[in-house]
Every structure is written in C-alpha cells, then in structure tokens.
C-alpha atoms as a PDB file:
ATOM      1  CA  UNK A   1     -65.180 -33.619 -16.779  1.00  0.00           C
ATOM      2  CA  UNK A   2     -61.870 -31.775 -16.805  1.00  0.00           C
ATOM      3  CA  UNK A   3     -59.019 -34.603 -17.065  1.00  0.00           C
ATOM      4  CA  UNK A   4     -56.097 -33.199 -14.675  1.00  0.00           C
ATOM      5  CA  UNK A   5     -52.540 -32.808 -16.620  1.00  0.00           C
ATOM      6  CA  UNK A   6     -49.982 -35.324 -16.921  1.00  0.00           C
ATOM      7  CA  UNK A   7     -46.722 -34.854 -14.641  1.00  0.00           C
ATOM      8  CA  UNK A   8     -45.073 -34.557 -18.378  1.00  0.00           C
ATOM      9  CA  UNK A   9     -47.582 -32.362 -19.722  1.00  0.00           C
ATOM     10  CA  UNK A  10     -47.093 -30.208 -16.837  1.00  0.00           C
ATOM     11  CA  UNK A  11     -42.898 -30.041 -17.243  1.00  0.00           C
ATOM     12  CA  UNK A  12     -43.327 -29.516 -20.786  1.00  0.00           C
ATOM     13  CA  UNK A  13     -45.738 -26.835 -20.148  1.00  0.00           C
ATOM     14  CA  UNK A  14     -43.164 -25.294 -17.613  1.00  0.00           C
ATOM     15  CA  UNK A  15     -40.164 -25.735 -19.604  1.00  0.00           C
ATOM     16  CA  UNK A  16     -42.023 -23.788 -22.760  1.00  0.00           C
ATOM     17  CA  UNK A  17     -43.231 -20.720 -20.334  1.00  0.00           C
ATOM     18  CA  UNK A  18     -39.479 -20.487 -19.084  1.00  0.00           C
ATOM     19  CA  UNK A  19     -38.105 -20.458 -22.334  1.00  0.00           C
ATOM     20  CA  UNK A  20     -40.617 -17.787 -23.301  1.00  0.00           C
ATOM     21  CA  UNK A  21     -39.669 -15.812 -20.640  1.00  0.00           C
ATOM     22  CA  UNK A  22     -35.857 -16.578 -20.955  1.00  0.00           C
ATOM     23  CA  UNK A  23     -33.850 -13.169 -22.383  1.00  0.00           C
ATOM     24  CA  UNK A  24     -30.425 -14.423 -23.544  1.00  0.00           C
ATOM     25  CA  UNK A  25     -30.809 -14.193 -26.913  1.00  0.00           C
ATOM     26  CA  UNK A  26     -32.513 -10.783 -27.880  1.00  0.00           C
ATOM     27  CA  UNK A  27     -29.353  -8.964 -27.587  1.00  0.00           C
ATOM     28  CA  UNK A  28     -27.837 -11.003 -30.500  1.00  0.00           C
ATOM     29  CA  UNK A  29     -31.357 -10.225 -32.292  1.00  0.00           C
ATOM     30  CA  UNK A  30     -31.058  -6.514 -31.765  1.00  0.00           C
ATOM     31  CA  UNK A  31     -27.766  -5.946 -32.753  1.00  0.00           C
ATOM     32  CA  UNK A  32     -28.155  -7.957 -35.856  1.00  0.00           C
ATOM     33  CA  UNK A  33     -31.178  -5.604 -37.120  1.00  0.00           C
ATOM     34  CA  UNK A  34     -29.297  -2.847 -35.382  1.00  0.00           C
ATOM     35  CA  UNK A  35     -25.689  -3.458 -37.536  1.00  0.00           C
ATOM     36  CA  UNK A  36     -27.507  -3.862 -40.522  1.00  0.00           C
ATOM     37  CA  UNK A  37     -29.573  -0.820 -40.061  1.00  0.00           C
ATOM     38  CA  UNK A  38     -26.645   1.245 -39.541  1.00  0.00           C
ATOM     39  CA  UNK A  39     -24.702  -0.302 -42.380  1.00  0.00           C
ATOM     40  CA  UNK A  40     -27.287   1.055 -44.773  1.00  0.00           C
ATOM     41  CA  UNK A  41     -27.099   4.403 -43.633  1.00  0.00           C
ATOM     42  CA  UNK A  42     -23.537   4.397 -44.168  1.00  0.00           C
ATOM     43  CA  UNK A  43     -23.815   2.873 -47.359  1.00  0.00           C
ATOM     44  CA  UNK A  44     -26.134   5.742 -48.473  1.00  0.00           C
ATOM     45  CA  UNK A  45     -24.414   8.424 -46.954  1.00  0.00           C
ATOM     46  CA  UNK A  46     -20.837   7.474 -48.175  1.00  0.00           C
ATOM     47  CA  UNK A  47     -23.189   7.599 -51.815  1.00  0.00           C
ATOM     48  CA  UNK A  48     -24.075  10.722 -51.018  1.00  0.00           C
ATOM     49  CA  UNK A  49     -20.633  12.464 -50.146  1.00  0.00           C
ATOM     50  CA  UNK A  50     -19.161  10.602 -53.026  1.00  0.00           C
ATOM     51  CA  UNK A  51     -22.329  12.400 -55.577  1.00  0.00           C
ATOM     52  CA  UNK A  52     -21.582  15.679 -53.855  1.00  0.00           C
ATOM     53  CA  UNK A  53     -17.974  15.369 -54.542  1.00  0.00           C
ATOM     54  CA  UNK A  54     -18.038  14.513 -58.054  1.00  0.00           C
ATOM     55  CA  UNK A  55     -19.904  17.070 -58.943  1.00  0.00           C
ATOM     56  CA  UNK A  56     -17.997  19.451 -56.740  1.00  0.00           C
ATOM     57  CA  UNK A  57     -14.956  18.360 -58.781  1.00  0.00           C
ATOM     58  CA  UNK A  58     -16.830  18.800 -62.329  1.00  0.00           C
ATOM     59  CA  UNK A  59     -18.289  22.097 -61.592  1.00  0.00           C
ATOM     60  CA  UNK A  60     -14.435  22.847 -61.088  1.00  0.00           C
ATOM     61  CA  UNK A  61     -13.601  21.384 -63.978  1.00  0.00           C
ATOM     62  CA  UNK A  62     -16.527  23.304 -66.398  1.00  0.00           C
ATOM     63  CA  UNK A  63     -15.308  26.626 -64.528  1.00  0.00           C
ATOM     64  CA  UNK A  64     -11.460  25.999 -65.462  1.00  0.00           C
ATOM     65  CA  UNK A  65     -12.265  25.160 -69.054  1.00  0.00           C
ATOM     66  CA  UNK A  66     -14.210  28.666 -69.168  1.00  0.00           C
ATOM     67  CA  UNK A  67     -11.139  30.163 -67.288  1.00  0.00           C
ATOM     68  CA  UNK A  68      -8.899  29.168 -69.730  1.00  0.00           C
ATOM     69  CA  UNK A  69     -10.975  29.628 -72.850  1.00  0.00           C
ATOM     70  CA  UNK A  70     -12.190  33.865 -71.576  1.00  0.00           C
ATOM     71  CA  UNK A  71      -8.560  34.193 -71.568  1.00  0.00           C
ATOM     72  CA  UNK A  72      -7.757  32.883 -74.753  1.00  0.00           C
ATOM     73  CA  UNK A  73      -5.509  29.740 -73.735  1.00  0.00           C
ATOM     74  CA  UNK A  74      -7.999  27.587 -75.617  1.00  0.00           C
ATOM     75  CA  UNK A  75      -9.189  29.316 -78.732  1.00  0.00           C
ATOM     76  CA  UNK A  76     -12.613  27.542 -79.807  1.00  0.00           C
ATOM     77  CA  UNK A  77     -15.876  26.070 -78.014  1.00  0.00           C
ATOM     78  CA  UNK A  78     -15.235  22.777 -79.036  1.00  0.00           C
ATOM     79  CA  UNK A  79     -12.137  23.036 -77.736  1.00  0.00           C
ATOM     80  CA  UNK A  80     -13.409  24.430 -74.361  1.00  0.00           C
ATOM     81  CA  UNK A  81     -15.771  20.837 -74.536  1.00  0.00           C
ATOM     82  CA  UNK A  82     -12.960  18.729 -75.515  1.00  0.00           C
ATOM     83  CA  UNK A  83     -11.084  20.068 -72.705  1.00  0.00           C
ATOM     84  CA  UNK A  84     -14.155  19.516 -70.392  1.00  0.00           C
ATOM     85  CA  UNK A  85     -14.583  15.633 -72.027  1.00  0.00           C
ATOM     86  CA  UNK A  86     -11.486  14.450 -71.793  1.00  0.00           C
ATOM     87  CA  UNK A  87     -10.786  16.119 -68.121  1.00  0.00           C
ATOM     88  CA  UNK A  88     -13.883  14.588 -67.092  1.00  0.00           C
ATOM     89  CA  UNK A  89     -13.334  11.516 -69.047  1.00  0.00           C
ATOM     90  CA  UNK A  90      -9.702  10.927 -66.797  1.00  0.00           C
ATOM     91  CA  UNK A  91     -11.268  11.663 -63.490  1.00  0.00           C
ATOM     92  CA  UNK A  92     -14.848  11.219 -63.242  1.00  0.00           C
ATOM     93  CA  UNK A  93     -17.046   9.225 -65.544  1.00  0.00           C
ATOM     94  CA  UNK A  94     -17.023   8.369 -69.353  1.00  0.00           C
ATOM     95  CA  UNK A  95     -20.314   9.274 -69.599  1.00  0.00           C
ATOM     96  CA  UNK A  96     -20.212  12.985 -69.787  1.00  0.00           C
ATOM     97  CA  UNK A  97     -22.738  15.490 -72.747  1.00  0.00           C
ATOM     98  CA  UNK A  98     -20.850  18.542 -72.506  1.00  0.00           C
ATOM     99  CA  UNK A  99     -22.006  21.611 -74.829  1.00  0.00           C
ATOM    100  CA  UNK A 100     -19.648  25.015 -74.477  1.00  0.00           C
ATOM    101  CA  UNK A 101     -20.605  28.368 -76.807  1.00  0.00           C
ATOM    102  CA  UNK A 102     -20.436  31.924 -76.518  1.00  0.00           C
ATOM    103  CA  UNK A 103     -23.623  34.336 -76.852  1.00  0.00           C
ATOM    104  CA  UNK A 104     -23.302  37.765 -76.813  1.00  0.00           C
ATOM    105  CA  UNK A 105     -19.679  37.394 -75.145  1.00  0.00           C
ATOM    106  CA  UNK A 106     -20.798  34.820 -72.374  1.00  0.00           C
ATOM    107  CA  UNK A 107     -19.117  31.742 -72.450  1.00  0.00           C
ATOM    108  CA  UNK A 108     -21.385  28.888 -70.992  1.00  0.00           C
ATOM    109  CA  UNK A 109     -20.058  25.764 -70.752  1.00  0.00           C
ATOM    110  CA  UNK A 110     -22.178  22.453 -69.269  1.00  0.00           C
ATOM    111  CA  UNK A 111     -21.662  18.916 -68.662  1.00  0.00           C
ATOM    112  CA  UNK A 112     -23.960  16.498 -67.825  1.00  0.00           C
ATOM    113  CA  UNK A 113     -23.505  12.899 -66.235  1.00  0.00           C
ATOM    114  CA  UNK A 114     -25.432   9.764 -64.408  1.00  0.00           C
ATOM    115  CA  UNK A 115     -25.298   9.805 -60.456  1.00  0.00           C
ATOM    116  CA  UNK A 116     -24.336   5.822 -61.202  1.00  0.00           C
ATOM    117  CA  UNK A 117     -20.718   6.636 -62.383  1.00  0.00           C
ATOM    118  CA  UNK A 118     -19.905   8.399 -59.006  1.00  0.00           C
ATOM    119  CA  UNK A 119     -21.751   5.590 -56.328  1.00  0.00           C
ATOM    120  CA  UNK A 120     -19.322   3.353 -54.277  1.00  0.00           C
ATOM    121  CA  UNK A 121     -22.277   1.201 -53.513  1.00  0.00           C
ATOM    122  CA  UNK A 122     -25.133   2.407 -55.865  1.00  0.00           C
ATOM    123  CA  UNK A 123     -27.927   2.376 -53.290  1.00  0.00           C
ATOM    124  CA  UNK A 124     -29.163   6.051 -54.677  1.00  0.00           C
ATOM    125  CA  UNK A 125     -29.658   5.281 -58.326  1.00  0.00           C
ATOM    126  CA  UNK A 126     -31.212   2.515 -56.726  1.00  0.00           C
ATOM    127  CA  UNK A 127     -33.432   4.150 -54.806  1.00  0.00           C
ATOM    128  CA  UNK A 128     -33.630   7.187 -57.150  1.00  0.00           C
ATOM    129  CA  UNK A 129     -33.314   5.595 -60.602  1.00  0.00           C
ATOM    130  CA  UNK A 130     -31.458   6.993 -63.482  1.00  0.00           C
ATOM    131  CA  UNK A 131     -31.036  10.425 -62.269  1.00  0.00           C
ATOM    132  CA  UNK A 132     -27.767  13.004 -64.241  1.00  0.00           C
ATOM    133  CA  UNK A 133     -26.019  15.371 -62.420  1.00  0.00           C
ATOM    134  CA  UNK A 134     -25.574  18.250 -64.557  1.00  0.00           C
ATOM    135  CA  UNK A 135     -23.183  21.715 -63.930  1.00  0.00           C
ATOM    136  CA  UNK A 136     -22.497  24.537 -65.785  1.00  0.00           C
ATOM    137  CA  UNK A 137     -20.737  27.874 -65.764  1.00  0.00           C
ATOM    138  CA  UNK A 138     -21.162  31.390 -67.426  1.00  0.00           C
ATOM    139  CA  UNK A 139     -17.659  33.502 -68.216  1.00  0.00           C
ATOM    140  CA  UNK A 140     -17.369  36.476 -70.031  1.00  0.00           C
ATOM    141  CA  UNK A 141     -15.195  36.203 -72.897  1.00  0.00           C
ATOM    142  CA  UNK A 142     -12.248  38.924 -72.326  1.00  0.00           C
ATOM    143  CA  UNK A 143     -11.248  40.878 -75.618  1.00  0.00           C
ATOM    144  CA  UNK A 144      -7.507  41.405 -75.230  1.00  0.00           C
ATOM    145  CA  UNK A 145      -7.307  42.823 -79.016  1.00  0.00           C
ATOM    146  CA  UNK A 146      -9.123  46.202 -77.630  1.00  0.00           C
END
C-alpha cells in the first residue's frame, strides 16, 4: 500500500524541482571558470613574449660583443665574454655561462641562461621545468694589419 504524500512533502518536493530548474546563478558560475581560464592564458602568454624578448635582446647583445671584438674595439675573448657578462648581467639575468673564442678566424661567442630569470609570472618553468635559453653568434675576425 502506497501511503499518499504529505501537503509538506509535496511543497518541499516542489520548492526543490523549482530551484533545480531556477537559472540565476550559472552566469556568475561561468564567468568565474571563464575569468580564470582566460587569466591563465594571459599569464602564459605575457611568459612567453617576455622569454622571446629576452632572448631577442641577448642574441643582440652576443652579436654586438662579436661586432665590436671583429673590429678590434675589444682586443681578447675574455674580454668579448666579459663584455657579454656584465651586459647581460645589467639587463637580463645574473645567471648567464658565456664562452667567446676564435677558430680559424671565426669569432663565436654564446651565452646561456634559465627561462626563470625572464618570467613575470613563472607559469612556463613551471610547466616546462628548468629549461636555458641559449644564443650565440659567429663573426669573422677582420685583419686590419693586412
């Protein structure tokens, strides 16, 4: 025997399938998961750019050193890295290997650095782990004395 509802049983019953049904509050939902969604992406992308650009502005900085030393302005290779470590050192990261040496009258400088010391919000060595960044340029070495 099937005992019919209570008058309270049913309201509650009715009040819980309208509020089921009810809407108003999945906006708010969405945009939270939506915001935060999009605030990662930035997050990574502004990593990204900011990677990209320091080792735009190293590569620049390896390629002026070589400049400078195929021309005779700086007369040794560890004076060429010197150069490289302390322009690097100013302007980029501390945490720069840089090797510079001439073979067979090519200059090649290189400098190498974590991706950590260039993140705003490190979300790509976090993703990535400890990876370097590493540039490097070839000059030859002009002989003015001939």
């Amino acid at each position: 025997m099937v005992r019919p509802l209570s008058t309270h049983a049913v309201r509650v019953k009715r009040s819980a399938s309208r509020h089921l049904l009810e809407e108003a509050g999945a906006m708010t939902v969405e945009f939270v998961i939506w915001f935060t969604t999009f605030i990662l992406i930035l997050g990574v992308v502004l990593d990204a750019a900011m990677v990209l650009y320091g080792r735009t502005s190293a590569l620049k900085v390896v390629q002026d050193a070589n400049r400078l030393r195929s021309i005779g302005q700086i007369e040794t290779d560890v004076g060429t890295a010197a150069f490289i470590q302390d322009v690097l050192t100013h302007n980029i990261t501390d945490d720069a290997v840089v090797a510079s040496g001439v073979t067979a009258g090519i200059l090649t400088s290189s400098a190498e650095f974590p991706i950590r010391d260039l993140e705003l919000f490190g979300f790509l060595s976090g993703l990535s782990g400890n990876f370097t960044i590493k540039v490097g340029a070839q000059h030859m070495v002009e002989n003015w004395e001939v």
